[in-house]
Every structure is written in C-alpha cells, then in structure tokens.
N, C-alpha and C. Protein backbone atom coordinates (compact mmCIF):
# COMPACT_ATOMS: atom_id res chain seq x y z
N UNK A 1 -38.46 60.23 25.73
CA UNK A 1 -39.42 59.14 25.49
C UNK A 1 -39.13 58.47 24.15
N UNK A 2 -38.74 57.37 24.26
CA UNK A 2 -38.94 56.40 22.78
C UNK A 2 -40.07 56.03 22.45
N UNK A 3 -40.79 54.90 23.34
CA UNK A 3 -41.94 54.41 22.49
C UNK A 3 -43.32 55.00 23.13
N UNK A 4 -44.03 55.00 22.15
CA UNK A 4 -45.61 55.27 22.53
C UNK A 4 -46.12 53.99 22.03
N UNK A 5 -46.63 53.64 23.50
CA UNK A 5 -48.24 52.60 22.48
C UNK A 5 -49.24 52.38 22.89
N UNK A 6 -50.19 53.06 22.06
CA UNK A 6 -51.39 53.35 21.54
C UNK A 6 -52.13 52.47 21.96
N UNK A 7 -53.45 52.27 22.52
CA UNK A 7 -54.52 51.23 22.88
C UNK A 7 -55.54 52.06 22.59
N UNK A 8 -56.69 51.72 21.54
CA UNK A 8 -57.60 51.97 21.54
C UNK A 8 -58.66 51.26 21.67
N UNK A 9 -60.13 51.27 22.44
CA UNK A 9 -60.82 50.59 23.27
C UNK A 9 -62.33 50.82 22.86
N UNK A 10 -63.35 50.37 22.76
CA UNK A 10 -64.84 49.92 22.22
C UNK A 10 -65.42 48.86 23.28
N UNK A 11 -65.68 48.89 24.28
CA UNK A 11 -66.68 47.56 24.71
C UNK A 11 -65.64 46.31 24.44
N UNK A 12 -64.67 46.43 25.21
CA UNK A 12 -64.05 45.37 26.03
C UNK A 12 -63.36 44.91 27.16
N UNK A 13 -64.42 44.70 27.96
CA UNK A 13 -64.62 44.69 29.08
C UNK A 13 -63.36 43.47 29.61
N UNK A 14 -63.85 42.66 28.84
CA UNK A 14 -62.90 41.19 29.17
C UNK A 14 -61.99 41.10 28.72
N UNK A 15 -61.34 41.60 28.09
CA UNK A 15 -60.17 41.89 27.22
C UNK A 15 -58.77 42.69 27.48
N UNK A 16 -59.53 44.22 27.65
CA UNK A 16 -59.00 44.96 28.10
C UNK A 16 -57.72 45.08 28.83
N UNK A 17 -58.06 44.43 29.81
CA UNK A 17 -56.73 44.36 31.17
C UNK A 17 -55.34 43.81 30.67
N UNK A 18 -55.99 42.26 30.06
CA UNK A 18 -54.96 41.56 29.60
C UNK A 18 -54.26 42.77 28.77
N UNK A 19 -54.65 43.31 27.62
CA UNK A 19 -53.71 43.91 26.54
C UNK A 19 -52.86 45.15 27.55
N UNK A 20 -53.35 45.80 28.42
CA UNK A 20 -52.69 46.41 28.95
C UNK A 20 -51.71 45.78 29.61
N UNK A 21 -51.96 45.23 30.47
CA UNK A 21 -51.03 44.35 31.02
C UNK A 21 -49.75 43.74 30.46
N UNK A 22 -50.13 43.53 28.70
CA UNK A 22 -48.74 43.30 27.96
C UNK A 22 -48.29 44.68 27.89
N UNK A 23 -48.73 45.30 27.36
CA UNK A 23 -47.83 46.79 27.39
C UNK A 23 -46.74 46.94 28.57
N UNK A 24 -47.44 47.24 29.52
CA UNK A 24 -46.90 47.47 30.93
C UNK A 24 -45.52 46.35 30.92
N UNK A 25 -45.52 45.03 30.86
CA UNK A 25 -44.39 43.94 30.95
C UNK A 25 -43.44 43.32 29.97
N UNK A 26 -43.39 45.26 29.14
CA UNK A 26 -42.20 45.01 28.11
C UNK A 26 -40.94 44.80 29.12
N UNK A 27 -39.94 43.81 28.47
CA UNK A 27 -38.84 43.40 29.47
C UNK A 27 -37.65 43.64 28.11
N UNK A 28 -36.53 43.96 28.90
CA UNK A 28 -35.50 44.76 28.65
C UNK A 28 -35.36 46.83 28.13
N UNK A 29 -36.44 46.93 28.17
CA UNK A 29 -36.92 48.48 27.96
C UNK A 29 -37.00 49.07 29.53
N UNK A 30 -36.46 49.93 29.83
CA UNK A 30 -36.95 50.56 30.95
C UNK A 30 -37.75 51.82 30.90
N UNK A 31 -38.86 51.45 32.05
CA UNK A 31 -40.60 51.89 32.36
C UNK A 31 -40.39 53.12 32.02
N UNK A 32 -39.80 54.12 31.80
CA UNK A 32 -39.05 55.70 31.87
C UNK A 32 -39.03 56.08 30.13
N UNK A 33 -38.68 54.40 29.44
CA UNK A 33 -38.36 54.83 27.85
C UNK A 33 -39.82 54.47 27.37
N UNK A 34 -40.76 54.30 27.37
CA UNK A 34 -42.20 54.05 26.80
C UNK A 34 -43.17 54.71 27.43
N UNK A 35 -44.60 55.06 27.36
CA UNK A 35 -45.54 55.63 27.82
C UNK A 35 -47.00 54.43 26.83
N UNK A 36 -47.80 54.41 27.89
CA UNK A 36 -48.97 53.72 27.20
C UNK A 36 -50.08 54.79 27.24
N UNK A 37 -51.11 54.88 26.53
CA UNK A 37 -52.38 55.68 26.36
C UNK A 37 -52.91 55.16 25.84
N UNK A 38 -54.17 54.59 26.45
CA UNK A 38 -55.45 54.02 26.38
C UNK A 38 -56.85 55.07 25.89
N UNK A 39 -56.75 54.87 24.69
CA UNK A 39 -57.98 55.63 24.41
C UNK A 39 -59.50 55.28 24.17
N UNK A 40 -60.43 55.42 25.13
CA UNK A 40 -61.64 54.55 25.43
C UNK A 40 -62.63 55.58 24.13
N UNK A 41 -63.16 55.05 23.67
CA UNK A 41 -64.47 55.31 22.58
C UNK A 41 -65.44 55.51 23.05
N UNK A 42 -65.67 55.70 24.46
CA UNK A 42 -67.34 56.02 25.16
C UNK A 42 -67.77 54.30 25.08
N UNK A 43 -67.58 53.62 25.66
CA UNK A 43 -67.81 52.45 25.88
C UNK A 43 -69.24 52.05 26.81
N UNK A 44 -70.05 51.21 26.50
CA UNK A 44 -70.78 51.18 27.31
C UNK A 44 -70.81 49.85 28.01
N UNK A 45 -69.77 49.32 28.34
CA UNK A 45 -69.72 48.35 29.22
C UNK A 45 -68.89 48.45 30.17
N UNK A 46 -68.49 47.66 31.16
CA UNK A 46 -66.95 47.86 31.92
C UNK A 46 -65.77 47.94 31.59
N UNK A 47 -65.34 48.41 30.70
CA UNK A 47 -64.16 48.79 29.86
C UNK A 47 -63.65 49.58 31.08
N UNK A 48 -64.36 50.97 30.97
CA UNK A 48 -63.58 52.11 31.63
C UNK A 48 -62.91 51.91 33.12
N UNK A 49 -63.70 50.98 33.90
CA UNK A 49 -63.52 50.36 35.06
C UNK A 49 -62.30 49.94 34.84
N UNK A 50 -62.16 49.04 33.84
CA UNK A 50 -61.06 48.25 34.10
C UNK A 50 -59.93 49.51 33.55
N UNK A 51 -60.01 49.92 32.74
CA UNK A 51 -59.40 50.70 32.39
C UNK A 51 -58.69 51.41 33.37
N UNK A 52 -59.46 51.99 34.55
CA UNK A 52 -59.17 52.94 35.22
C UNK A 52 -58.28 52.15 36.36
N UNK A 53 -58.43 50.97 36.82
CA UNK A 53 -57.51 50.33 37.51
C UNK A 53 -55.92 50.26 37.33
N UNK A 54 -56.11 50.94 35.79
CA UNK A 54 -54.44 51.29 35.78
C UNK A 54 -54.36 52.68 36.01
N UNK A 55 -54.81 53.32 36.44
CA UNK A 55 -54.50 54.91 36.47
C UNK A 55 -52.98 55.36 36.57
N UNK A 56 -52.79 55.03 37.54
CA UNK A 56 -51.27 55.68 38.08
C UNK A 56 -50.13 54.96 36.83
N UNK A 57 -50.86 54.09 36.59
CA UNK A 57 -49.36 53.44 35.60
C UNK A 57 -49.38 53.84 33.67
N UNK A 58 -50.71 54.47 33.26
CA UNK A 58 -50.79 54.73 31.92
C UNK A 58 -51.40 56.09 31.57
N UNK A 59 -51.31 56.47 30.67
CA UNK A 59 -52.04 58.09 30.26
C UNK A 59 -53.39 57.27 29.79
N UNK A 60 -54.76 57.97 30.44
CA UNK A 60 -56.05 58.14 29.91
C UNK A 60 -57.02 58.42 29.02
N UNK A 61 -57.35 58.16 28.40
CA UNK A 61 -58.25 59.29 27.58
C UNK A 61 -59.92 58.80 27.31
N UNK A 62 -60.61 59.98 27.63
CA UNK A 62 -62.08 58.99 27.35
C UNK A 62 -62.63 60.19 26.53
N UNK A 63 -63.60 59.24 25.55
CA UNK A 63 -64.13 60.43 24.60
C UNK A 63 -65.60 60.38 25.35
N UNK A 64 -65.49 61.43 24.45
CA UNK A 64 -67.36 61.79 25.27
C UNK A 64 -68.36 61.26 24.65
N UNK A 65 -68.18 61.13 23.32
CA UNK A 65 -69.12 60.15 22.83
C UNK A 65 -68.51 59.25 21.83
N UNK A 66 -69.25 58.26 20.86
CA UNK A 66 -68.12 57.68 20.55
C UNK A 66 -68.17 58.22 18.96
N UNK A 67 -66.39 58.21 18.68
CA UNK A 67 -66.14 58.51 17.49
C UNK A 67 -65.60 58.09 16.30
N UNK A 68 -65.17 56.56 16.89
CA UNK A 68 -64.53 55.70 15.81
C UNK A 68 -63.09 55.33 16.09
N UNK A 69 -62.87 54.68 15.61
CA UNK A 69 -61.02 54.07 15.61
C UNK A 69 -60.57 55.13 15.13
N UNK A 70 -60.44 55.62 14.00
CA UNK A 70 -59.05 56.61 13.98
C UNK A 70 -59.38 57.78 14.35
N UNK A 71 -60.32 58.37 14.08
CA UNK A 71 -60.45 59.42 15.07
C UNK A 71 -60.06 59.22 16.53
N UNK A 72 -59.89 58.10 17.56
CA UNK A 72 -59.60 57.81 18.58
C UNK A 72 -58.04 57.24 18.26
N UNK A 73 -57.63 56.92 17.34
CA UNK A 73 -56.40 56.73 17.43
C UNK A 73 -55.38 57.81 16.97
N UNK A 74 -56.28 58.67 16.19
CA UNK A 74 -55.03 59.94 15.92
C UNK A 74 -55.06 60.69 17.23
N UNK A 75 -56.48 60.60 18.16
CA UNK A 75 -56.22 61.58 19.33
C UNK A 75 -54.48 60.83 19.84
N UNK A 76 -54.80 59.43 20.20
CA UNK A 76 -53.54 59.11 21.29
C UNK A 76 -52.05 59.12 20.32
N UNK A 77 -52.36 59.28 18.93
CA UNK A 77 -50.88 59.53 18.50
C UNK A 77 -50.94 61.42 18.47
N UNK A 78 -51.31 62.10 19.12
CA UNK A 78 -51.29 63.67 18.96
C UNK A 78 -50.48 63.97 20.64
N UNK A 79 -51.27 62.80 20.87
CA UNK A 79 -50.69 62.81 22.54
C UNK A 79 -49.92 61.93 23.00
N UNK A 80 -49.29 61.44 21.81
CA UNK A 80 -47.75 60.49 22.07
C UNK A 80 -46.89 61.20 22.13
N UNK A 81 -45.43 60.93 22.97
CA UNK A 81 -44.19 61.35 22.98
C UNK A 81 -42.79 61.20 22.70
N UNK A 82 -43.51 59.76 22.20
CA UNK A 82 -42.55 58.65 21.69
C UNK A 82 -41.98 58.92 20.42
N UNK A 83 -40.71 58.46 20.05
CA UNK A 83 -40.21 58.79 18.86
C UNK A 83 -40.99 57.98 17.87
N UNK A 84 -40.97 56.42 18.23
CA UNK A 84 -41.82 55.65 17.56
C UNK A 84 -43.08 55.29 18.55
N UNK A 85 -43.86 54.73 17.76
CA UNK A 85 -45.30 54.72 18.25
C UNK A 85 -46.36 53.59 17.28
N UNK A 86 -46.70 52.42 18.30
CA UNK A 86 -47.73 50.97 18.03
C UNK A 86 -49.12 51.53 18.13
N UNK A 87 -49.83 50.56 17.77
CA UNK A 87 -51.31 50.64 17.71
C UNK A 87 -51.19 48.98 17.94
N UNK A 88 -51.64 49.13 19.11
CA UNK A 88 -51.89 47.68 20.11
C UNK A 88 -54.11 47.41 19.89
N UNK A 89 -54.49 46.97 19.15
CA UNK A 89 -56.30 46.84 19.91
C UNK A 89 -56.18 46.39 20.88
N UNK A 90 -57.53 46.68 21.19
CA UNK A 90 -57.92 46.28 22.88
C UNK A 90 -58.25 45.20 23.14
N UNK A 91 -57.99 44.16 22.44
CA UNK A 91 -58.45 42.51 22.23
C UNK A 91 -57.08 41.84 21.75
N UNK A 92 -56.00 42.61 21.87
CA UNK A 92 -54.91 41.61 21.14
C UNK A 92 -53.96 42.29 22.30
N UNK A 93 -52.65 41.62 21.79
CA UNK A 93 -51.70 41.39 23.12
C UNK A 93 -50.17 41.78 22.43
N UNK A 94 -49.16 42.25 23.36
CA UNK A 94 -47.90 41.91 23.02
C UNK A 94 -46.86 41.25 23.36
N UNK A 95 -46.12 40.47 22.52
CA UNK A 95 -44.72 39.49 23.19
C UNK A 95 -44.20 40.23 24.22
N UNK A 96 -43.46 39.85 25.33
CA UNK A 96 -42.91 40.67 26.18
C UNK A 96 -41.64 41.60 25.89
N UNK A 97 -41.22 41.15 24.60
CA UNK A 97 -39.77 42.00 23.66
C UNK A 97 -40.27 43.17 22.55
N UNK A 98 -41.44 43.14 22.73
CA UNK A 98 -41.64 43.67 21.49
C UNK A 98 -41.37 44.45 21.25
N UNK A 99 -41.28 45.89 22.11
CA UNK A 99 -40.87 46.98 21.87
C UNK A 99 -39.43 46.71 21.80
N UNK A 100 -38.71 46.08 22.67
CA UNK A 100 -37.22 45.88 22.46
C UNK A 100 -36.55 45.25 21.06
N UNK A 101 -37.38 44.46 20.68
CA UNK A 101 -36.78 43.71 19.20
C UNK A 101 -37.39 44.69 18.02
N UNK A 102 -38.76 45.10 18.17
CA UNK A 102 -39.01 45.81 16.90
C UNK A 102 -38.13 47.52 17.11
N UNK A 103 -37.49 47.51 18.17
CA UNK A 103 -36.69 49.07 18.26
C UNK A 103 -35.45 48.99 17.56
N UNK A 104 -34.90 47.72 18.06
CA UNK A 104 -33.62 47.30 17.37
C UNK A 104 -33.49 47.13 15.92
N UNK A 105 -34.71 46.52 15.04
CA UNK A 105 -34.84 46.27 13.90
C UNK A 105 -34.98 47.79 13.13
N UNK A 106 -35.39 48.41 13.83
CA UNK A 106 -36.30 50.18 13.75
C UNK A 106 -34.35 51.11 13.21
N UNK A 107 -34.03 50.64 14.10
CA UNK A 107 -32.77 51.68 14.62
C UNK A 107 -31.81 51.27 13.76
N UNK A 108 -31.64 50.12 13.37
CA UNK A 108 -30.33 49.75 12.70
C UNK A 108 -30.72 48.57 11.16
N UNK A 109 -31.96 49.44 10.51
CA UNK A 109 -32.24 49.11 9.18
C UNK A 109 -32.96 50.31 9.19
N UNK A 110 -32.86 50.52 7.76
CA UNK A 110 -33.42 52.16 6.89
C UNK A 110 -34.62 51.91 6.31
N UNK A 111 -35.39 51.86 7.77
CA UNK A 111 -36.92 51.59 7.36
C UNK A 111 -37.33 52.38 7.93
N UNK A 112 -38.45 52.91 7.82
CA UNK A 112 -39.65 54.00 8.52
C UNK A 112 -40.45 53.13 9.82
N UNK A 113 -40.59 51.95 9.09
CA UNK A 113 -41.74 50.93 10.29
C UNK A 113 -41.27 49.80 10.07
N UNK A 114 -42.07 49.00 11.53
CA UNK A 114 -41.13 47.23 11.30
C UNK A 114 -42.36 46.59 11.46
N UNK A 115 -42.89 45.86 10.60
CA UNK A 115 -44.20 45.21 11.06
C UNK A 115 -43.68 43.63 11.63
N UNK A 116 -44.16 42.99 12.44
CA UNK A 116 -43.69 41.71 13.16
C UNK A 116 -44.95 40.75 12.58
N UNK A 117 -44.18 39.30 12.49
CA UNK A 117 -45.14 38.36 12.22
C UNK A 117 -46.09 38.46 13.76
N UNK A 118 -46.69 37.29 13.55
CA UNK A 118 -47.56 37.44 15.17
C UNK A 118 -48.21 36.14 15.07
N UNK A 119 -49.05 35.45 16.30
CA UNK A 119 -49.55 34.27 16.54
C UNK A 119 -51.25 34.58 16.60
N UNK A 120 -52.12 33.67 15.36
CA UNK A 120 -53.73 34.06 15.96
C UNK A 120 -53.82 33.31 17.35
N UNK A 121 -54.32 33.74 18.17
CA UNK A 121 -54.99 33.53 19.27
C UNK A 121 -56.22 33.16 19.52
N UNK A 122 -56.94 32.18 20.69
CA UNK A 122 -58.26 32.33 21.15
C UNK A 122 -58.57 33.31 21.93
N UNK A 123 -59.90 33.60 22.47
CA UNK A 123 -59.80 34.64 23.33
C UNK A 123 -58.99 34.05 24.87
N UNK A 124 -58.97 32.66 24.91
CA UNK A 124 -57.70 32.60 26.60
C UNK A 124 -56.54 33.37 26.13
N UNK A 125 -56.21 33.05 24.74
CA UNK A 125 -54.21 33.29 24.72
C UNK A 125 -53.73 32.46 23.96
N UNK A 126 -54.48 31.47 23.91
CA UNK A 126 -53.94 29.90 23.15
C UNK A 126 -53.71 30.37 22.02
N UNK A 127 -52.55 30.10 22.12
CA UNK A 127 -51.91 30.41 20.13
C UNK A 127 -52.37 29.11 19.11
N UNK A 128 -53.45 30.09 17.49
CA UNK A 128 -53.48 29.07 16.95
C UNK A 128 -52.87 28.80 15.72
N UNK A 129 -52.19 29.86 15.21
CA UNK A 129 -51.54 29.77 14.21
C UNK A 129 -50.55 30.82 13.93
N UNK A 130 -49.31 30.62 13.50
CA UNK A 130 -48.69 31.53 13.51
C UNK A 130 -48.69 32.32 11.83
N UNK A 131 -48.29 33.36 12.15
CA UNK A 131 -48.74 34.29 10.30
C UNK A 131 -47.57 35.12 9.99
N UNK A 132 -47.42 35.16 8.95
CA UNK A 132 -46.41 36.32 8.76
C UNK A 132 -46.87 37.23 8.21
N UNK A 133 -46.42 38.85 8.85
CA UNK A 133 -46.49 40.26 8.86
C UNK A 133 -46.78 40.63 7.18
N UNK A 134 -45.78 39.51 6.61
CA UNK A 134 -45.47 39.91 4.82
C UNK A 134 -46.65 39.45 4.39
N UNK A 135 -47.18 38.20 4.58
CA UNK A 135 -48.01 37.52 3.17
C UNK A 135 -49.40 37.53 3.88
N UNK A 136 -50.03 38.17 5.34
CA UNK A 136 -51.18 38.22 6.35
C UNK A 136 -50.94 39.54 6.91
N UNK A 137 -50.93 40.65 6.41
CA UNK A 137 -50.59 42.14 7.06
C UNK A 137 -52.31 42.22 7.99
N UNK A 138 -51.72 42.55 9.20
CA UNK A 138 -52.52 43.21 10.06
C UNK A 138 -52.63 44.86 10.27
N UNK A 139 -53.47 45.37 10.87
CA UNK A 139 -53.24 46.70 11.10
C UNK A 139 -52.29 47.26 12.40
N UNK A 140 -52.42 46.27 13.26
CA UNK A 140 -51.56 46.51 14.56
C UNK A 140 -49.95 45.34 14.07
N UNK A 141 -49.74 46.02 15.40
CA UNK A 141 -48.10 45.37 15.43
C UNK A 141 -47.02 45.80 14.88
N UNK A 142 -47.58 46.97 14.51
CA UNK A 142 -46.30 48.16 13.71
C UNK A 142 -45.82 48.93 14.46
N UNK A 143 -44.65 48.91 14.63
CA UNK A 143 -43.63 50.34 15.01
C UNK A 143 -43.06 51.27 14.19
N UNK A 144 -44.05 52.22 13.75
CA UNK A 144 -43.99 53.18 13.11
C UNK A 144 -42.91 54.57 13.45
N UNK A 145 -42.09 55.13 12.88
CA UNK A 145 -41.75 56.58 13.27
C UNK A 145 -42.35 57.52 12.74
N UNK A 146 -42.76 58.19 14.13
CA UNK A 146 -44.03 58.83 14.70
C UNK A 146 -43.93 59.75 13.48
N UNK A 147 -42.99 60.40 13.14
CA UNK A 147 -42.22 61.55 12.42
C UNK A 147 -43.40 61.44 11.03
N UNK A 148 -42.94 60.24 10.70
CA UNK A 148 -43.63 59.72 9.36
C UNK A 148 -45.02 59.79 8.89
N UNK A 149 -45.64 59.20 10.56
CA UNK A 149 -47.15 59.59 10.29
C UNK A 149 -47.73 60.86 10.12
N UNK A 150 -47.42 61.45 11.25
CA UNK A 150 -47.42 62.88 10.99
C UNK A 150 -47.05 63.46 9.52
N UNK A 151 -46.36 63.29 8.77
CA UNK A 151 -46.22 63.55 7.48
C UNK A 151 -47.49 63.36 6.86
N UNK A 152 -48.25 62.41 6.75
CA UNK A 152 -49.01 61.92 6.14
C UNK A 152 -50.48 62.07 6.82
N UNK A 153 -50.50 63.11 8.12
CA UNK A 153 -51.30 63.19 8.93
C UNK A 153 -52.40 62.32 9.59
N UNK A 154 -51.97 61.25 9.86
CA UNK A 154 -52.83 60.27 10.66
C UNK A 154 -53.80 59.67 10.03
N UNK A 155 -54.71 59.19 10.24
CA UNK A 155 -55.76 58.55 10.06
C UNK A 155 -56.57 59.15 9.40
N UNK A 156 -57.47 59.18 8.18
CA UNK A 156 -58.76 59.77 7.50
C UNK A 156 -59.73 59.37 8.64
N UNK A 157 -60.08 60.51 9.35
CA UNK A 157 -61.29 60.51 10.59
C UNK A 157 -62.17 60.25 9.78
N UNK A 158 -62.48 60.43 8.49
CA UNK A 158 -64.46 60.34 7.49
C UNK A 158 -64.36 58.80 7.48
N UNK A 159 -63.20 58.06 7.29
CA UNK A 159 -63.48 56.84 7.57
C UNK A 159 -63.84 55.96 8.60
N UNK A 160 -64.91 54.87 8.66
CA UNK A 160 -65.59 54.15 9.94
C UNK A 160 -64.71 52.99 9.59
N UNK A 161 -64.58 52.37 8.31
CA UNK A 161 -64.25 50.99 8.08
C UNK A 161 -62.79 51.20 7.64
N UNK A 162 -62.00 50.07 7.28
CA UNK A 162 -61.07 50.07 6.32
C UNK A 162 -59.76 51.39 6.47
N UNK A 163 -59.88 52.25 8.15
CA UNK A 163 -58.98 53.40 7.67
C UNK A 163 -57.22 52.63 7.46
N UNK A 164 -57.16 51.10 8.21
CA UNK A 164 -55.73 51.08 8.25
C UNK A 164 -55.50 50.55 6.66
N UNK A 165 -55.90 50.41 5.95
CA UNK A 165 -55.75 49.98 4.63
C UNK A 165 -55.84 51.37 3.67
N UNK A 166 -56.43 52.47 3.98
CA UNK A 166 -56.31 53.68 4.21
C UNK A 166 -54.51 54.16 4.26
N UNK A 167 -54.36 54.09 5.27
CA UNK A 167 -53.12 54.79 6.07
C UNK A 167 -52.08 54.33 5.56
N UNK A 168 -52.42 52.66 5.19
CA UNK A 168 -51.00 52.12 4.62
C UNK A 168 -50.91 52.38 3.08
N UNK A 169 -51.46 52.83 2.68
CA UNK A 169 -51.41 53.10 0.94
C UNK A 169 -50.66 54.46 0.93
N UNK A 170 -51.07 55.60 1.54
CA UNK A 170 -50.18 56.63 1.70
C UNK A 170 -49.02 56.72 2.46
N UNK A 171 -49.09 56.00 3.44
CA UNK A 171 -47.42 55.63 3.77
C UNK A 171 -46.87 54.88 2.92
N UNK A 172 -46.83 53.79 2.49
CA UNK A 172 -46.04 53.24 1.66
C UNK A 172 -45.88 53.81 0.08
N UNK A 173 -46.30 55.21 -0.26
CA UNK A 173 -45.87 56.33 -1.58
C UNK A 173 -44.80 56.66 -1.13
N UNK A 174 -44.37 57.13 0.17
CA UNK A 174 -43.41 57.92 0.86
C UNK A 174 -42.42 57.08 1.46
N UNK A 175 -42.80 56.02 2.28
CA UNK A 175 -41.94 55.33 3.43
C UNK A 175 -41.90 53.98 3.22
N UNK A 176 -41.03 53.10 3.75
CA UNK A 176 -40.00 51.95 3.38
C UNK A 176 -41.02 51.11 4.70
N UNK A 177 -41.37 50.22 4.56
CA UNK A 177 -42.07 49.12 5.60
C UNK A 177 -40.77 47.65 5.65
N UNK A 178 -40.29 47.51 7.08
CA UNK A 178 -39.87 46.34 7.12
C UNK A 178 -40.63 45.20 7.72
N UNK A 179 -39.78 44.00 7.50
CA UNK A 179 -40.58 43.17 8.65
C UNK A 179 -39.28 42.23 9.32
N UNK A 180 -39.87 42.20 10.74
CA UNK A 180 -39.45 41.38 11.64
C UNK A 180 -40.10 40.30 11.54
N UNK A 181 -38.95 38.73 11.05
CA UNK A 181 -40.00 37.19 10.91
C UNK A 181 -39.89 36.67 12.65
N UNK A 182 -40.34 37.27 13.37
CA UNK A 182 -40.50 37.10 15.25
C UNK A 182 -41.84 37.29 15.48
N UNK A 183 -42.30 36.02 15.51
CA UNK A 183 -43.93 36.29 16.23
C UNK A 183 -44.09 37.17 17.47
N UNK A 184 -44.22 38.83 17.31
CA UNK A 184 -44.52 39.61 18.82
C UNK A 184 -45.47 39.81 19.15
N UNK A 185 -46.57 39.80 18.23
CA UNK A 185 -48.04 40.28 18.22
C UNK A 185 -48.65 39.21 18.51
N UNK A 186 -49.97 39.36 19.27
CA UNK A 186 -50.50 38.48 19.85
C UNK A 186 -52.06 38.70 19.15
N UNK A 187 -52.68 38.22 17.83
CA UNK A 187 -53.89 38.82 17.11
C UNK A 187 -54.99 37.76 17.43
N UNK A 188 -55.93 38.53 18.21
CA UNK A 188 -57.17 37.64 18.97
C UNK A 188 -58.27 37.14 17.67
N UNK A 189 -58.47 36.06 17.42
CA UNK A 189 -59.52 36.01 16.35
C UNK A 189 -60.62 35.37 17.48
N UNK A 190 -62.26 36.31 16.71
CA UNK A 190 -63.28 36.01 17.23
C UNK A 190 -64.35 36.81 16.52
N UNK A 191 -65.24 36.81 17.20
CA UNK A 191 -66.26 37.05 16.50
C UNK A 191 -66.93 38.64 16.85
N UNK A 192 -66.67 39.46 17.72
CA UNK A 192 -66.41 40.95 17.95
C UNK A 192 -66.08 41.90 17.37
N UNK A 193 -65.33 41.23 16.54
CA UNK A 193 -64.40 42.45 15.81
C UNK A 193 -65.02 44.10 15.19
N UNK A 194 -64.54 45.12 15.45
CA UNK A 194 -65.35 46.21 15.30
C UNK A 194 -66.08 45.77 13.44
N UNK A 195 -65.75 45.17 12.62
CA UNK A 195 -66.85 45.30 11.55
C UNK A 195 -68.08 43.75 11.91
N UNK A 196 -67.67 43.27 12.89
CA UNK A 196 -69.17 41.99 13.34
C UNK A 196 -68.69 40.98 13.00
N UNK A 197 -67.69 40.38 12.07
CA UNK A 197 -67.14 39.50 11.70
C UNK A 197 -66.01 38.83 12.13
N UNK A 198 -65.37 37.72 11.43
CA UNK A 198 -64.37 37.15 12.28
C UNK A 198 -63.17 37.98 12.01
N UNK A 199 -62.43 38.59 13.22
CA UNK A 199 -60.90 38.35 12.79
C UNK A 199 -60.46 38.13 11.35
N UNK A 200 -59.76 38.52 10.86
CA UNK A 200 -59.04 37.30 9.57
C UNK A 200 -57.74 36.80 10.46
C-alpha cells in the first residue's frame, strides 16, 4: 500500500459523497496502491448514510460518540497502511492527480511532506480563487510520510481547536515541508466550518 487518505466527517450530509468520490477517481494510481478511510464523528445527520453507500469501495469507521478532529483523525492514521498518508475534510475535494503528482514530488525531492497549492471553492465546485500552499497554508492537502507522523505521534487529542497548527510546529523542528505550485486541493469556503466561521 502507498497512499492512505484520511476523510474525516461531522454533519455533512451534502458534502460528503462528493469528497469521497474524489478520492476514489485518482487517475494514473492504481485502485490496489491507495486505500480511503472515512472516519465519521457520530454525526447526527445523513452523513453515515451516505457514507455507507460506499461500503465495498472504502474502510469505515464510526465513533460512538463524538470526539473531535484529531482524535478522529489519529484513529484513521493508526489504521492507515499507506506509506504516505492525506487528510482530505469532508467538505473539500481532490484534483484527480493528486495522489499521483504529490507522490512524484514526495519520492524524488528530500522532503518529509508536499503541501499543494489548491483552488477556494463554492459549495457547487466553482473555483474562486486560486492560493498558494506557501503564503495561505491549509491543514489538508498534505502528503505526509506516515513514518514521520508517527514520530511525532499524531495529533494532541486535548486539543478541540487549532490541533493542525499544533502538528505543524512539531513537525517542522524535525521534518523538511515541500510545496507543489499545482492547484490539487479543492478548499470549500463557507460558513460550517467546524469553528462556525468562514473558511479562510
């Protein structure tokens, strides 16, 4: 297994499918070299429904009650198999290369992770601006080696807010961050966002 990527999920019902759906239609990767795992937060809307319509094609996971983003995201990186391994949200999307261009950038530069520029989005898809990875860092859209996190053991679970700003301060003591200037990430701005506010 090369890639793992990570979906973690809160009450998005409408959302949902689409982001899976990019996972699933990485093109030039074959279905055999990646694994997806969807990790649901105890959702109380139709999330899980939709969720579950992929059964046969992604690994599962539902918590029993809910426990937060990284606590839900270190579960699905404990249960990744992938050498490297994304954190996709459940409201944002990926280019159809992504795993293929950020592997290549991964494999043949002496970096730990490749963060990709990416396009803000409406909630259709409509791209509204494009950003770069360097001078607009997001928390998703990284292809991390898995190896690395684990070093640094995942996510601070005591944190509710702020853990990827968290995570990246202690990885970057230890590990080398590149960037890919290829819009792959697809970052939904709206008004949902797990802290109530907009997107940035």
């Amino acid at each position: 297994m090369i890639f793992s990527i990570i979906i973690t999920c809160y009450n998005r019902e409408r959302l949902i499918s689409r982001c899976i759906r990019s996972a699933l239609h990485q093109k030039n990767i074959n279905r055999y070299e990646y694994e997806i795992i969807v990790v649901d937060d105890f959702s109380s809307d139709g999330s899980v429904d939709r969720i579950d319509e992929f059964d046969s094609l992604i690994k599962i996971i539902k918590n029993k009650k809910n426990r937060g983003l990284a606590y839900s995201r270190n579960l699905g990186l404990r249960k990744a198999r992938g050498k490297y391994v994304v954190m996709l949200d459940s409201d944002d999307f990926l280019a159809e290369n992504f795993l293929f261009i950020s592997g290549l950038f991964l494999e043949n530069n002496n970096w730990d992770a490749a963060a990709t520029d990416y396009f803000k989005v409406n909630l259709k898809g409509v791209k509204i601006k494009k950003e770069s990875a360097k001078k607009n860092p997001i928390a998703c859209g990284i292809l991390f080696k898995k190896k690395c996190l684990e070093s640094i053991k995942f996510y601070n679970q005591k944190l509710r807010l702020h853990e990827e700003v968290d995570l990246m301060k202690r990885f970057l003591k230890k590990f080398k961050l590149g960037f890919v200037h290829l819009p792959l990430y697809r970052y939904t701005k709206h008004k949902k966002s797990l802290t109530g506010i907009d997107k940035k």
